[in-house]
Protein backbone atom coordinates (compact mmCIF):
# COMPACT_ATOMS: atom_id res chain seq x y z
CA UNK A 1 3.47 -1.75 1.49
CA UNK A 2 1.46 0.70 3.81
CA UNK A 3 -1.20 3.15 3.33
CA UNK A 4 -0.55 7.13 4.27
CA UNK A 5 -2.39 9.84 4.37
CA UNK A 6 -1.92 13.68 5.05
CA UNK A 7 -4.84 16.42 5.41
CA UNK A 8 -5.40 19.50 5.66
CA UNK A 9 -8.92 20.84 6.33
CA UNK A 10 -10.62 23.71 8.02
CA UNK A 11 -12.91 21.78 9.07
CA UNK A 12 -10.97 19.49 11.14
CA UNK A 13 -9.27 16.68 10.23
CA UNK A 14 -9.80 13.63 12.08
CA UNK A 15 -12.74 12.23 10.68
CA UNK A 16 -11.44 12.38 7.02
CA UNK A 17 -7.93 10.32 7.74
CA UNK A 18 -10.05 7.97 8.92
CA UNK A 19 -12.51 7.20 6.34
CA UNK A 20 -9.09 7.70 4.43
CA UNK A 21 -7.12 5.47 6.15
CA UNK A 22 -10.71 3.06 6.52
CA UNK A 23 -10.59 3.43 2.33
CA UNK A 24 -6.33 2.47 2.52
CA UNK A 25 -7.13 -0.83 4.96
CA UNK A 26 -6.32 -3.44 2.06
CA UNK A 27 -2.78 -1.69 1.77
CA UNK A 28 -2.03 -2.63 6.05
CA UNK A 29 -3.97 -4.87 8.45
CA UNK A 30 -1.50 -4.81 11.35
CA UNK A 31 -1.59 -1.34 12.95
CA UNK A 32 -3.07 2.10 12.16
CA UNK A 33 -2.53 5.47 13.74
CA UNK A 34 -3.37 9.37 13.38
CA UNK A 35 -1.69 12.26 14.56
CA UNK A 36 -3.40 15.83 14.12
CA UNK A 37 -2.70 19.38 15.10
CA UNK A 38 -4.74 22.48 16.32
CA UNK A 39 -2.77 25.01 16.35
CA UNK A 40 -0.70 24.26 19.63
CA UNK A 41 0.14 21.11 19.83
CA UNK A 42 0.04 17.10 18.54
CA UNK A 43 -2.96 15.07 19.39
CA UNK A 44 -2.35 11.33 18.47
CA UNK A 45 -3.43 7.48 18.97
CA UNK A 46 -2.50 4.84 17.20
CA UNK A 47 -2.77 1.04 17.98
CA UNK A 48 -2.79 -2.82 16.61
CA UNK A 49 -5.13 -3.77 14.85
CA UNK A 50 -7.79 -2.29 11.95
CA UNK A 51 -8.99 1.10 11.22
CA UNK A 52 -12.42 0.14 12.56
CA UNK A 53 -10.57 -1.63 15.72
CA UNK A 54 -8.18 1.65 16.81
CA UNK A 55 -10.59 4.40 16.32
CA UNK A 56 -13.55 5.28 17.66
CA UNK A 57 -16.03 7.87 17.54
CA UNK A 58 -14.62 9.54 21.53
CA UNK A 59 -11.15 8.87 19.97
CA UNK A 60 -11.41 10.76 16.88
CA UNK A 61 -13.88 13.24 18.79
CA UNK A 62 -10.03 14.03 20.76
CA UNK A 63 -7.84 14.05 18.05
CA UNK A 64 -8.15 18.08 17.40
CA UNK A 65 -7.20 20.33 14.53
CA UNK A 66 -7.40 21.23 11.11
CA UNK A 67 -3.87 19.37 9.47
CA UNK A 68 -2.94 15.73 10.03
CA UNK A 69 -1.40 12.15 8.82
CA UNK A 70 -2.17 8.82 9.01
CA UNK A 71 -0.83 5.56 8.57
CA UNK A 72 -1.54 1.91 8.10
CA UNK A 73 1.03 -0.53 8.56
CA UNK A 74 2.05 -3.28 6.59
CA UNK A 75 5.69 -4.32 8.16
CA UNK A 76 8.72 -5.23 5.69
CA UNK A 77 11.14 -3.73 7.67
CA UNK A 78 11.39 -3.35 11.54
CA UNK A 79 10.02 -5.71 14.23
CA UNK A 80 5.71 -5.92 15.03
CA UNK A 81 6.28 -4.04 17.94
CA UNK A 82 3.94 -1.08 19.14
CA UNK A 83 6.92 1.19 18.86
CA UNK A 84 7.04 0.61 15.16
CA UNK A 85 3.44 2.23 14.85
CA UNK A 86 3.47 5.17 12.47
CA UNK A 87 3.42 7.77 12.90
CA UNK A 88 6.16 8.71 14.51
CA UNK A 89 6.27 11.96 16.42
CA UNK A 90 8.62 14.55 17.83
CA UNK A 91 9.25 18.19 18.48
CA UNK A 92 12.87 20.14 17.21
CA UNK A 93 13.34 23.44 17.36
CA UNK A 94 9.53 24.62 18.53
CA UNK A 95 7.67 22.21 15.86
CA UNK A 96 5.47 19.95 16.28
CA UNK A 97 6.49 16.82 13.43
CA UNK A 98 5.57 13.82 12.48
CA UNK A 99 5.77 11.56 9.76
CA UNK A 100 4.60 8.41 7.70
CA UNK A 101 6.22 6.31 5.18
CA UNK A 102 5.15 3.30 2.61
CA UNK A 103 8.16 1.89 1.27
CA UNK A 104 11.42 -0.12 2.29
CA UNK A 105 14.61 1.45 2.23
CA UNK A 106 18.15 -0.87 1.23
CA UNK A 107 20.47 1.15 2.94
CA UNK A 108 19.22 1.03 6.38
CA UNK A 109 22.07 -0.83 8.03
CA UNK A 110 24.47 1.78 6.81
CA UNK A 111 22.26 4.71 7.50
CA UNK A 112 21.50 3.73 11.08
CA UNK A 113 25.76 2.84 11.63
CA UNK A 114 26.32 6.85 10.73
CA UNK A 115 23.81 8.11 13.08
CA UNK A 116 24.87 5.51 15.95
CA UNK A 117 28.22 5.83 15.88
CA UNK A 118 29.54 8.50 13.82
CA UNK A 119 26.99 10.92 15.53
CA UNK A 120 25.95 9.16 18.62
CA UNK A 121 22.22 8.91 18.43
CA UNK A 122 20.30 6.17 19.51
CA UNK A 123 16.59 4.99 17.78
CA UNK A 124 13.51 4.81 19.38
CA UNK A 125 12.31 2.40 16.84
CA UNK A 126 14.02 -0.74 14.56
CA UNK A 127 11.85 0.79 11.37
CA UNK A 128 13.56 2.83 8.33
CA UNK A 129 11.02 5.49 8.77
CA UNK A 130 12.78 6.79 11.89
CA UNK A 131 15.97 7.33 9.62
CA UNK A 132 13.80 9.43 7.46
CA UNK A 133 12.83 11.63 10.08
CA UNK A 134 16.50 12.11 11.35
CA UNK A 135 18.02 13.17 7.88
CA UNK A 136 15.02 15.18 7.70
CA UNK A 137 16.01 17.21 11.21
CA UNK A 138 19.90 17.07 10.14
CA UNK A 139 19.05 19.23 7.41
CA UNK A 140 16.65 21.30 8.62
CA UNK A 141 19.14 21.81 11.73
CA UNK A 142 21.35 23.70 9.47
CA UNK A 143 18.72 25.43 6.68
CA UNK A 144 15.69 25.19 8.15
CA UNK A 145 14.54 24.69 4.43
CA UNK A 146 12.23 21.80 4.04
CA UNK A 147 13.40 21.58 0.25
CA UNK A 148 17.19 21.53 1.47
CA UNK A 149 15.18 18.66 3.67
CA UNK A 150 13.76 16.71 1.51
CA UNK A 151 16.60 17.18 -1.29
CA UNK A 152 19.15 15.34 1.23
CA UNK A 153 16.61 12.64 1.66
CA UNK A 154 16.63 11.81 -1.77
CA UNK A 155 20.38 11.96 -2.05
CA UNK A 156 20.74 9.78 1.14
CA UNK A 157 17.68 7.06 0.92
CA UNK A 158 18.04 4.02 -1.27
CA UNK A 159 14.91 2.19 -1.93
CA UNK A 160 11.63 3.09 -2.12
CA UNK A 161 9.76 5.64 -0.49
CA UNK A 162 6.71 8.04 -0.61
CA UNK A 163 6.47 10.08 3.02
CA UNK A 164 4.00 12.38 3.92
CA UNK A 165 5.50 15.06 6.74
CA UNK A 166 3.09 17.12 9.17
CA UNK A 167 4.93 20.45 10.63
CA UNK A 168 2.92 22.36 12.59
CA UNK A 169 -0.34 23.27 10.29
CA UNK A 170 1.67 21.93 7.09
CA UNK A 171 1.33 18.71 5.29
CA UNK A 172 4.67 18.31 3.35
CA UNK A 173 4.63 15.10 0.83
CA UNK A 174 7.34 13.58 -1.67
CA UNK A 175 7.81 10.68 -3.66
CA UNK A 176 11.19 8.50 -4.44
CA UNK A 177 12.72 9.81 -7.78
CA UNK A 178 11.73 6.64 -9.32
CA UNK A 179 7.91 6.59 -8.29
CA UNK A 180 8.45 3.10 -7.01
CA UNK A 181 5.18 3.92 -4.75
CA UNK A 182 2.30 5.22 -5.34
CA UNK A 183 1.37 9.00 -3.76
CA UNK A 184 -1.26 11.39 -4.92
CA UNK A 185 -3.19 14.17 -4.80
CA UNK A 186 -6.74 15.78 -4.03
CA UNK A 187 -9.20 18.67 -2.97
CA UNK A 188 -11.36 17.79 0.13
CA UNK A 189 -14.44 19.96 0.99
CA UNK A 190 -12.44 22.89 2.71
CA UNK A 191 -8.91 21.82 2.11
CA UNK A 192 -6.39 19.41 0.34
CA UNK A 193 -5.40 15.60 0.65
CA UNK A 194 -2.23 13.85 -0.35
CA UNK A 195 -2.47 9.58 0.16
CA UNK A 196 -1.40 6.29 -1.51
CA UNK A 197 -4.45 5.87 -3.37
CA UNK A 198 -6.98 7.77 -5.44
CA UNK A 199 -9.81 5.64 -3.71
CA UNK A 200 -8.88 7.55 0.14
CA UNK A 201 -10.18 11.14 -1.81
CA UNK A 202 -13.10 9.73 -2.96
CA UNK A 203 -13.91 8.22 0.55
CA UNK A 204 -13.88 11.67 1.28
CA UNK A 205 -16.17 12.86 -1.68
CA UNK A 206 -13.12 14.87 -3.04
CA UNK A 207 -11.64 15.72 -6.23
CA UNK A 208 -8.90 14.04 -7.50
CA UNK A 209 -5.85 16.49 -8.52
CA UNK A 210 -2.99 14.36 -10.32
CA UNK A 211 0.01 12.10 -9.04
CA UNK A 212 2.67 13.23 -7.16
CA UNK A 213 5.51 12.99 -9.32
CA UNK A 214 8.40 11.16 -8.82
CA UNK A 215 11.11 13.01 -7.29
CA UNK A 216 8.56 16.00 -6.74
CA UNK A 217 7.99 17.81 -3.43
CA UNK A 218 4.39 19.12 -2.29
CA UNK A 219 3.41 21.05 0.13
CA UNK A 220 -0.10 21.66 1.43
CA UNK A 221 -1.22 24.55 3.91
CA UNK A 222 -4.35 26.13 4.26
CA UNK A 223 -3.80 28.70 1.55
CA UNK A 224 -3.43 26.39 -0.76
CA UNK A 225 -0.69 23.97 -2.57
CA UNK A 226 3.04 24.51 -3.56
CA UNK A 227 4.98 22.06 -5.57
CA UNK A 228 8.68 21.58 -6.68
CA UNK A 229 10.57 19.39 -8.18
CA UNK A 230 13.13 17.85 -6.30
CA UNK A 231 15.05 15.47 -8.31
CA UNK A 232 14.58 14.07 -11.93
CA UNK A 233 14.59 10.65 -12.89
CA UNK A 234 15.84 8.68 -16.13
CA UNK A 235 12.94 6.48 -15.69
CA UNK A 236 9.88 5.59 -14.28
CA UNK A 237 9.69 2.66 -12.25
CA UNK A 238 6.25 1.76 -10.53
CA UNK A 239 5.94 -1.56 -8.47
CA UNK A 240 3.78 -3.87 -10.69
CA UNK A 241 2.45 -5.22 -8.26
CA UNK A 242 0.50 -1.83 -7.09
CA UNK A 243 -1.40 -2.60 -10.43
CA UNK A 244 -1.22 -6.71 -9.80
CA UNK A 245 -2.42 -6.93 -6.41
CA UNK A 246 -1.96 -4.03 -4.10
CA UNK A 247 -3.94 -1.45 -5.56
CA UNK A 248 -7.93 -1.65 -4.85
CA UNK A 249 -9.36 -1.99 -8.70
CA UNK A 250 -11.40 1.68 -8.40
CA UNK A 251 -8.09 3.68 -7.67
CA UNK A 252 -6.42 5.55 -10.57
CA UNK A 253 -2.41 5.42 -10.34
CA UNK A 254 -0.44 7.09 -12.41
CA UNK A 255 -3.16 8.17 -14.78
CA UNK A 256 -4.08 4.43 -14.93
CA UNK A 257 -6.93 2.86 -13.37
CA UNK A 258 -6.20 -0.06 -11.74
CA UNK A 259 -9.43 -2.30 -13.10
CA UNK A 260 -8.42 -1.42 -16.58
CA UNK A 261 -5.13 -2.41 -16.16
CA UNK A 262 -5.81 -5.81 -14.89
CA UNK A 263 -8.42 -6.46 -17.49
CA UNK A 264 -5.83 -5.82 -20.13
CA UNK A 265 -3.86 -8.23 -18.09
CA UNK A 266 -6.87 -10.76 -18.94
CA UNK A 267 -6.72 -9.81 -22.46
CA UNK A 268 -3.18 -10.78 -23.25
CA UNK A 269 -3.34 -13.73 -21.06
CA UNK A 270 -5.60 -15.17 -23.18
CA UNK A 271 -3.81 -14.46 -26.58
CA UNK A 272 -0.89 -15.99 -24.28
CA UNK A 273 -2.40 -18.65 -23.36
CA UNK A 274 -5.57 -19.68 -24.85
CA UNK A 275 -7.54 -22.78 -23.23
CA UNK A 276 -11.11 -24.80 -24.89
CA UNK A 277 -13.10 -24.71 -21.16
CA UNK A 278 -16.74 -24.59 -19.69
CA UNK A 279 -16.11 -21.81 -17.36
CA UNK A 280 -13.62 -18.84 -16.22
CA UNK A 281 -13.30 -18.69 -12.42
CA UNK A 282 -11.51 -15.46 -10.91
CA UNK A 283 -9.77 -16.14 -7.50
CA UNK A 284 -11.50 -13.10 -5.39
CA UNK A 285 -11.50 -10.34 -5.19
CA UNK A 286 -7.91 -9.39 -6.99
CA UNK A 287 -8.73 -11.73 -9.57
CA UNK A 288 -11.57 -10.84 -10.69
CA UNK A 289 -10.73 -7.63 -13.22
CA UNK A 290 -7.79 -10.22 -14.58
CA UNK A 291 -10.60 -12.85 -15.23
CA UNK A 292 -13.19 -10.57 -16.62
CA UNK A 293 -10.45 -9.84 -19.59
CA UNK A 294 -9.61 -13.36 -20.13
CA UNK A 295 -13.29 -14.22 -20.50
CA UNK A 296 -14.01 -11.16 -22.44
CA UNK A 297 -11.12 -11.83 -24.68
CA UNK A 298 -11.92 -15.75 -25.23
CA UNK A 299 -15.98 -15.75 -25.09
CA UNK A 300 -15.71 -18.16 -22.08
CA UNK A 301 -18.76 -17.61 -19.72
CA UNK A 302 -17.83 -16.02 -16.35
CA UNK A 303 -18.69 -17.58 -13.57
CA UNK A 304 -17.81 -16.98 -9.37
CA UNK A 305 -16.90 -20.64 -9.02
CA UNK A 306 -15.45 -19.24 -5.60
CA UNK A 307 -16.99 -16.78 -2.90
CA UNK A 308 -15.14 -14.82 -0.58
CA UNK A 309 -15.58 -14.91 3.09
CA UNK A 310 -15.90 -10.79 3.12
CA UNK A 311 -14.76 -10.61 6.93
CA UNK A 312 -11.51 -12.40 6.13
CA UNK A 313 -8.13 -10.54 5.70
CA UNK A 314 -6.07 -10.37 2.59
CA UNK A 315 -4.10 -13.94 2.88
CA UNK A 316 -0.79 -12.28 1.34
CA UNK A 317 -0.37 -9.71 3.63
CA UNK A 318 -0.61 -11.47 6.70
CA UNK A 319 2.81 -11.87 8.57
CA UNK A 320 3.36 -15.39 9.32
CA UNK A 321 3.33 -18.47 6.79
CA UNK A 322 0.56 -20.61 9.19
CA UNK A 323 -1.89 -17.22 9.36
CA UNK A 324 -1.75 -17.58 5.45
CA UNK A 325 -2.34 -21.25 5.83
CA UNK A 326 -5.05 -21.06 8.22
CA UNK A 327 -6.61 -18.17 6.29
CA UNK A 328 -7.14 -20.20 3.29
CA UNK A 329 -9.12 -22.66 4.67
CA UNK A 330 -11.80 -20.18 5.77
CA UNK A 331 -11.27 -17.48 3.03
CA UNK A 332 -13.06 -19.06 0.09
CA UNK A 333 -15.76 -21.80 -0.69
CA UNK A 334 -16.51 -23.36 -3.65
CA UNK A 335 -19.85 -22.90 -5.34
CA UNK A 336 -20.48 -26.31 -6.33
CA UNK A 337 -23.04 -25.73 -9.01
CA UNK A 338 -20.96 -23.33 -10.99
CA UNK A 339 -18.23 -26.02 -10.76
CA UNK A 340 -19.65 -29.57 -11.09
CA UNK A 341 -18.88 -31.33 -14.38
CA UNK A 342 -16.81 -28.51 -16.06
CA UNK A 343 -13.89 -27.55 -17.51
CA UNK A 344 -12.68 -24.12 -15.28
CA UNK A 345 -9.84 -21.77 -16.09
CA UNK A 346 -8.79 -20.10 -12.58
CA UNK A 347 -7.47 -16.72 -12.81
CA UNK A 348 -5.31 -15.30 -10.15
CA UNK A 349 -3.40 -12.15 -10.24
CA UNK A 350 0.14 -13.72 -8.46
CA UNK A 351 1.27 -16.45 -7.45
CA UNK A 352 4.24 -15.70 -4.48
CA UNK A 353 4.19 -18.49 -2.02
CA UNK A 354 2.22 -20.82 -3.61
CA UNK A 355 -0.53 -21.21 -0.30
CA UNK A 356 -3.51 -20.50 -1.98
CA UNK A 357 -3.26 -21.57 -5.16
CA UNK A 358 -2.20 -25.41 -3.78
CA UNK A 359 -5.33 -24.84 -1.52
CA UNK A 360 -7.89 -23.67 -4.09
CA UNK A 361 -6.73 -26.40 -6.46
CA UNK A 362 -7.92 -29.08 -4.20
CA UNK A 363 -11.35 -27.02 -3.35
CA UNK A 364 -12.33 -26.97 -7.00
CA UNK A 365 -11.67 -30.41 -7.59
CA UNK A 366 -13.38 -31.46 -4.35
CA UNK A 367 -16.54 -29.44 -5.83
CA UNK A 368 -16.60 -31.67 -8.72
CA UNK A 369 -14.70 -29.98 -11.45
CA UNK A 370 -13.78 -32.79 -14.18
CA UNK A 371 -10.61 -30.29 -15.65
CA UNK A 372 -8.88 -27.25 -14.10
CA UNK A 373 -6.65 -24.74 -15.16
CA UNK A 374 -4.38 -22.04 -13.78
CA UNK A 375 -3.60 -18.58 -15.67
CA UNK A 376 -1.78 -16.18 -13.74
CA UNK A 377 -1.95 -12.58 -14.22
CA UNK A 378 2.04 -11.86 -13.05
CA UNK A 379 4.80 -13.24 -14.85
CA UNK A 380 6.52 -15.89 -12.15
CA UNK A 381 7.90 -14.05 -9.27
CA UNK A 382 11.51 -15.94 -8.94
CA UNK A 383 13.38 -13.50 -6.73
CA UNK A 384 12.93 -11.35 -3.59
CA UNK A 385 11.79 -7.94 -3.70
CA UNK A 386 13.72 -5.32 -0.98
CA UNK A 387 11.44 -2.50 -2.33
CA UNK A 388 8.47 -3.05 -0.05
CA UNK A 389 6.81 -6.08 -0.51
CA UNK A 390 6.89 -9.26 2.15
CA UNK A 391 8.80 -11.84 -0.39
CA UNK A 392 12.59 -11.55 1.32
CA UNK A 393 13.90 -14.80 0.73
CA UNK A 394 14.11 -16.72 -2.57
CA UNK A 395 13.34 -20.28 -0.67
CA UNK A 396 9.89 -19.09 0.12
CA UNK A 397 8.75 -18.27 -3.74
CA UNK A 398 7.25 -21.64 -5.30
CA UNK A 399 8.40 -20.46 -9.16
CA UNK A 400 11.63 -19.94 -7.84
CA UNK A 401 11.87 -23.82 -7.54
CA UNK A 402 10.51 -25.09 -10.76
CA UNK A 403 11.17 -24.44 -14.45
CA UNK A 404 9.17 -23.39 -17.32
């Protein structure tokens, strides 16, 4: 899972990725970058680290012209290297490209053996959205269509993938036939944005357009937008977990916004699995919409039995198992009075791992609870997931070791 973002804006485009990219932070923590274009040439910078920590106000003063991308990485495939920072840019043929990726692709290993040695090209990078931008030049090498571009993309990629694609003063977008990730689409002040989330346009005080479609090809210039349709799909097929957990709750995917959706979630948990208790407790902040529904649908009070340190990270999304650990210990506190003496449903949207809910367990009942309970928003995750999210092995998810 990353955040990406493409603009295009007469007036200039730097400032606008990055309150985009600033509204896209939850989807990446580990490195963010920005690569714009005036006319002439590519301005970039990109770094490790958070929006806020990359950019600065002389930075983004030098980052020059009126189309753009930008990125925010979350890595599931390719080493934490600064080489793997997106974007990744290069010239062919006279243009100035670059592009950005959120997905994970399953068919690396074989793409990356035809290009090394069946055509003798070496990689500047160990990440899958490299690959992209060779199949991207292969084709264009011969049609110098960017539909003939993108169509052997889709016929070549397995896995999951929305890319956005800057060419000179274009902003070319397009989403896997299956819509596994999330891209859409928006009208900035003097211009057009396409990004992962609905909540990056209204960062920008825009006006949200509609989804990309799956297998759908847009491109954005400044006379406007074009659209075709690439390649149709027999189904949709939408990461859950964009509406579990990714997501932020105020962005709209796929005509759905994401707090409604997880307060559904709440509703048929309950039906589910009703409980007689004092209190229901959402683990913050992704719990929160889930719990709101289970204590709507029950008549349980709801209560914040747990605060949120706000300057932590997202505990999921941090690379190593100890960060997550660590992270725990420091992300939440109890609020004892909300807690002492009752009977508390906890309502978390996932459990992967099992590191925080093990932890929170033991915080509650240290704060005096006399009963606790666990309802979980996702079914149990028992298997790895090669589409984008950082589960790869089965050993590592808890419900893969215990029955029902």
């Amino acid at each position: 899972m990353c955040g990406i973002v493409g603009i295009i804006d007469a007036g200039g485009v730097s400032f606008p990725l990055y309150y985009a990219l600033y509204a896209l932070q939850h989807r990446g923590q580990e490195s963010a970058g920005i690569t714009t274009f005036n006319g002439t040439q590519l301005f970039k910078h990109k770094g490790q680290g958070l929006v806020s920590e990359v950019f600065d106000a002389s930075v983004l003063s030098s980052l020059k012209g009126n189309a753009g991308v930008g990125h925010v990485r979350y890595p599931t495939t390719g080493a934490k290297i600064p080489e793997n920072i997106q974007p990744f840019n290069f010239t062919f043929q006279g243009k100035n490209i670059a592009v950005v990726h959120n997905g994970n692709l399953t068919n690396t290993v074989e793409l990356r053996n035809y290009f090394e040695e069946d055509r003798g090209q070496t990689f500047c990078t160990t990440t899958d959205t490299e690959l992209i931008g060779k199949i991207l030049v292969d084709e264009l090498r011969v049609s110098n269509s960017m539909t003939d571009a993108v169509l052997a993309c889709m016929k070549k990629l397995e896995g999951s993938y929305s890319v956005v694609v800057l060419v000179d003063d274009k902003v070319y977008a397009f989403r896997d036939p299956l819509g596994i990730r999330p891209l859409c689409l928006g009208k900035t002040h003097e211009g057009h944005i396409v990004c992962s989330e609905s909540v990056a346009i209204d960062a920008l005080n825009g006006e949200f357009i509609r989804d990309v479609n799956p297998g759908e090809l847009v491109t954005i210039s400044a006379s406007g937008v074009e659209s075709v349709q690439i390649a149709e799909a027999s189904s949709h097929a939408l990461c859950i977990f964009e509406y579990i957990y990714f997501a932020r709750a105020d962005s709209v995917i796929d005509g759905q916004l994401v707090y409604d959706v997880r307060r559904r979630i709440g509703n048929s948990l309950h039906l589910e699995a009703p409980i007689d208790a004092d209190i229901i407790s959402p683990v913050p902040d992704s719990g929160t919409a889930h719990a709101t529904g289970y204590s709507e649908s029950s008549g349980i009070p709801f209560r914040e039995g747990l605060i949120k340190n706000r300057y932590m990270g997202r505990t999921f999304i941090m690379p190593t198992q100890k960060m997550r650990e660590n992270a725990v210990r420091i992300k939440l506190n109890p609020v004892k009075k909300h807690l002492n003496g009752k009977s508390v449903v906890l309502v978390d949207d996932s459990i992967v791992r099992g590191t925080t809910s093990r932890r929170l367990v033991d915080l509650v009942r240290a704060a005096g609870a006399r009963a606790i309970h666990m309802r979980v928003g996702s079914p149990a995750i028992i298997a790895p997931c090669y589409l984008g999210v950082d589960m790869p092995t089965r050993e590592e998810l808890i419900a893969s070791k215990l029955s029902c």
